[in-house]
Structure formats: structure tokens, C-alpha cells
C-alpha atoms as a PDB file:
ATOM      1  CA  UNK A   1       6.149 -15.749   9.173  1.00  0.00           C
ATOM      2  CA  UNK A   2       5.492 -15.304  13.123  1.00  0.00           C
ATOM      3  CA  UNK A   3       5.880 -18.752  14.778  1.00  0.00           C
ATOM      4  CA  UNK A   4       3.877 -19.571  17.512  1.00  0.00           C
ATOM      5  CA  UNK A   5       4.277 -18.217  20.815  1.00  0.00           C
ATOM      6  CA  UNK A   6       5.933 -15.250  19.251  1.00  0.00           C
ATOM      7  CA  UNK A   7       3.427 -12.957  19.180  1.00  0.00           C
ATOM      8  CA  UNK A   8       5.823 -11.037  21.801  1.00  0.00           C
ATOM      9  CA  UNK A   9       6.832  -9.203  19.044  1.00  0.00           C
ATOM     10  CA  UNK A  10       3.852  -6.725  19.342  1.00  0.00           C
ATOM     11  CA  UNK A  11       3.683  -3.826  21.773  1.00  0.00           C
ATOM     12  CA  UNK A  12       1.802  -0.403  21.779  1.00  0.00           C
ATOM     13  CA  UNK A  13       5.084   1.154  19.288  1.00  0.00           C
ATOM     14  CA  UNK A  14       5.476  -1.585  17.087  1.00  0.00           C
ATOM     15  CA  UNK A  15       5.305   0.381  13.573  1.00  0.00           C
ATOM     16  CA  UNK A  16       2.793  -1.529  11.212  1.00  0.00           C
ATOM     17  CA  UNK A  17       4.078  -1.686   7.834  1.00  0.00           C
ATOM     18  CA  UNK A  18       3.575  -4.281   4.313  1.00  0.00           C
ATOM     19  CA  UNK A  19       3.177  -4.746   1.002  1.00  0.00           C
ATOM     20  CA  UNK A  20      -0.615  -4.564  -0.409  1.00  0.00           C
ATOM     21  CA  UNK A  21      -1.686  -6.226  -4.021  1.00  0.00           C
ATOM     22  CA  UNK A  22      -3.576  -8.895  -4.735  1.00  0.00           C
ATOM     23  CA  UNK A  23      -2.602 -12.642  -5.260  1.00  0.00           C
ATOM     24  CA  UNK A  24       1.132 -11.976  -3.656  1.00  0.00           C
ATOM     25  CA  UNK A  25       1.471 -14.820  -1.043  1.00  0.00           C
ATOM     26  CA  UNK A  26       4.207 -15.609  -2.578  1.00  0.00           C
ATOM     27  CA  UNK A  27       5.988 -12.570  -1.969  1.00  0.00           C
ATOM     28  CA  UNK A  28       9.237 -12.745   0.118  1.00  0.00           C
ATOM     29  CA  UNK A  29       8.685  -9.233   1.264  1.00  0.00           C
ATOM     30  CA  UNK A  30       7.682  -9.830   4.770  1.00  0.00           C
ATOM     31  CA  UNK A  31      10.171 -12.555   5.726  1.00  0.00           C
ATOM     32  CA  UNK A  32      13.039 -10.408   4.299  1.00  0.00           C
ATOM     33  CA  UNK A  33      11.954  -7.072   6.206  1.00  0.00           C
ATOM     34  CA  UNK A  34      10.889  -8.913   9.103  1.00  0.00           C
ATOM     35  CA  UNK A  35      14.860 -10.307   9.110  1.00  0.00           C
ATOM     36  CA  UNK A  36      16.720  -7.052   8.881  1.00  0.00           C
ATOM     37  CA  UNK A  37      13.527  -5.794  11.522  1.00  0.00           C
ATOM     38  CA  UNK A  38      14.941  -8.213  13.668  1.00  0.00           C
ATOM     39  CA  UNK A  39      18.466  -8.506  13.240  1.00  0.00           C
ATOM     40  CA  UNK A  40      18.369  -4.596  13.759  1.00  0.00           C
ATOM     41  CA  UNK A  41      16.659  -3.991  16.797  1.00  0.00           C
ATOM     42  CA  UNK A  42      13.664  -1.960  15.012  1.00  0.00           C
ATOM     43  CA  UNK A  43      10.364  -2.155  16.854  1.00  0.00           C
ATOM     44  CA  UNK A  44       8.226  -2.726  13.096  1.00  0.00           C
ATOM     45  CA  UNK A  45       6.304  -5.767  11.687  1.00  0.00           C
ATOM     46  CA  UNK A  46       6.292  -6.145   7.750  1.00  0.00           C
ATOM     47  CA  UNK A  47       2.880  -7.933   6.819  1.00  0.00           C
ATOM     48  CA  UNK A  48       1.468  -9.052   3.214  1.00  0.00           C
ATOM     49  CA  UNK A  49      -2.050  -7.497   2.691  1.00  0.00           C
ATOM     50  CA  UNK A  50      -3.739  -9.675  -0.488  1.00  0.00           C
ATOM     51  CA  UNK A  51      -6.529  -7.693  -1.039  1.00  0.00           C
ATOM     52  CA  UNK A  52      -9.143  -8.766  -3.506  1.00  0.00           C
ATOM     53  CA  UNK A  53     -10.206  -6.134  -5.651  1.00  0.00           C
ATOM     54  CA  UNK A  54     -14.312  -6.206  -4.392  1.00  0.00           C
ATOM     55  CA  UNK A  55     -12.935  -5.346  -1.005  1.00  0.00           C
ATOM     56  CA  UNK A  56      -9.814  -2.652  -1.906  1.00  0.00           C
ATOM     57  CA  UNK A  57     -12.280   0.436  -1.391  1.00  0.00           C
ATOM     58  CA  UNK A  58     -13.045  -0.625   2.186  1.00  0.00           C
ATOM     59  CA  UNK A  59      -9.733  -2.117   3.122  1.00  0.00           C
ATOM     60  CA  UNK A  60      -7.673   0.137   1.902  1.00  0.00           C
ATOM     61  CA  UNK A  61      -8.544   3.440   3.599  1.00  0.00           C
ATOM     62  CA  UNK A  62      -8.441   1.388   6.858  1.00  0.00           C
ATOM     63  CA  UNK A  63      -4.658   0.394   6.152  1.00  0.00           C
ATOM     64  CA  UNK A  64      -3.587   4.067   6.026  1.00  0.00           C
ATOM     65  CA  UNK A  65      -5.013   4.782   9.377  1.00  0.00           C
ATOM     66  CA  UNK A  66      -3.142   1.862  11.026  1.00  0.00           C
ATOM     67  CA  UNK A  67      -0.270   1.402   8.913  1.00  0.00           C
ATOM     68  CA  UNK A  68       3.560   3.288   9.367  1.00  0.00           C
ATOM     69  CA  UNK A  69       3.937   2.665   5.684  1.00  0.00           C
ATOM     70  CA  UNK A  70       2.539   0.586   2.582  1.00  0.00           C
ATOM     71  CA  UNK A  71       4.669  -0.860  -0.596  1.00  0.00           C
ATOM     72  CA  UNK A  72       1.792  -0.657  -3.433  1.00  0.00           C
ATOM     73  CA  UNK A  73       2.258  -3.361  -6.360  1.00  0.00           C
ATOM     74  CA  UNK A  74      -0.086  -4.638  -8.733  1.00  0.00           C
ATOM     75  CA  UNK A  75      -3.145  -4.028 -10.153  1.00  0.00           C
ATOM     76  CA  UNK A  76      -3.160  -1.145  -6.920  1.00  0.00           C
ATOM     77  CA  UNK A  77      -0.670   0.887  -8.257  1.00  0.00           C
ATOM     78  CA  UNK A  78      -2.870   3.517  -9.734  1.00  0.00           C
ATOM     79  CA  UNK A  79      -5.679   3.293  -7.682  1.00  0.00           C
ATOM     80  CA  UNK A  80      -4.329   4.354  -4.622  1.00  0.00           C
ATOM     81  CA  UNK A  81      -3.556   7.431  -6.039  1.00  0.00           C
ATOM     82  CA  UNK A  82      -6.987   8.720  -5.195  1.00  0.00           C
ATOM     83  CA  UNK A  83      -5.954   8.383  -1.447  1.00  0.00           C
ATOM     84  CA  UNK A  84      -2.431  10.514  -2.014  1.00  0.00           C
ATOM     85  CA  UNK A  85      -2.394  13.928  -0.266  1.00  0.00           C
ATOM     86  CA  UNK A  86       0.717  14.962  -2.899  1.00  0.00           C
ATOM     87  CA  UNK A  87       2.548  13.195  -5.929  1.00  0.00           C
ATOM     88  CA  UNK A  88       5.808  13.950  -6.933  1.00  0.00           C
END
């Protein structure tokens, strides 16, 4: 996804977002987002998190404190809503 030497791509307001499930490397996700990102001027990295489901309980509450935003896909769909303020 991020050649190297591009790492220039970071800063201090770069807005941390992805898509967290478990066995989705093959997702297209980041490389799509991480295009329009780009091509748009937006300051925001799109990132797959493949969390195993051992670690989810430890991982996940640490994505929420540095994340902008998370796409939730299988089988974390329905756990995470224990960590929702509000459904609707």
C-alpha cells in the first residue's frame, strides 16, 4: 500500500481511519480510499486492521482512541457493539 520512502504521507493531522475484521488482506479497501485520499487532497490514511479474535478485546478499544473512523465487517460486527455510546 505505502511504497517506500513514502512515509511523507504522515503528519501530526493525518486522520487515521480502516477497515477492522479478521482474515481480510485481501480487501481492496485501503488501496481504493487511499486513491480518492490522494487524488483529493485529504490529509487521511485508510489501513486494514486483521485482528485475530484472542486479541479483539485489547486491540480494539485501542483503535477507537487513535482512529478518525472504523468500517466493522466480519465476525466483529456485533461485538463492537459493546463499545457504541448510541445505536440507531
Amino acid at each position: 500500500m505505502f511504497k517506500e520512502g513514502n512515509l511523507d504521507v504522515f503528519n501530526y493531522d493525518t486522520k487515521l481511519l480502516g477497515v477492522l475484521g479478521e482474515n481480510i488482506t485481501y480487501t481492496l479497501s485501503p488501496y481504493i480510499h487511499n486513491y480518492v485520499f490522494r487524488k483529493e487532497g485529504i490529509n487521511a490514511v485508510y489501513l486494514a486492521f486483521d485482528i485475530k479474535k484472542e486479541k479483539f478485546d485489547k486491540i480494539f478499544p485501542a483503535l477507537l482512541d487513535i482512529t478518525y473512523g472504523l468500517n466493522v465487517t466480519i465476525p466483529y460486527k456485533e461485538k463492537v457493539i459493546d463499545y457504541l455510546d448510541a445505536l440507531d
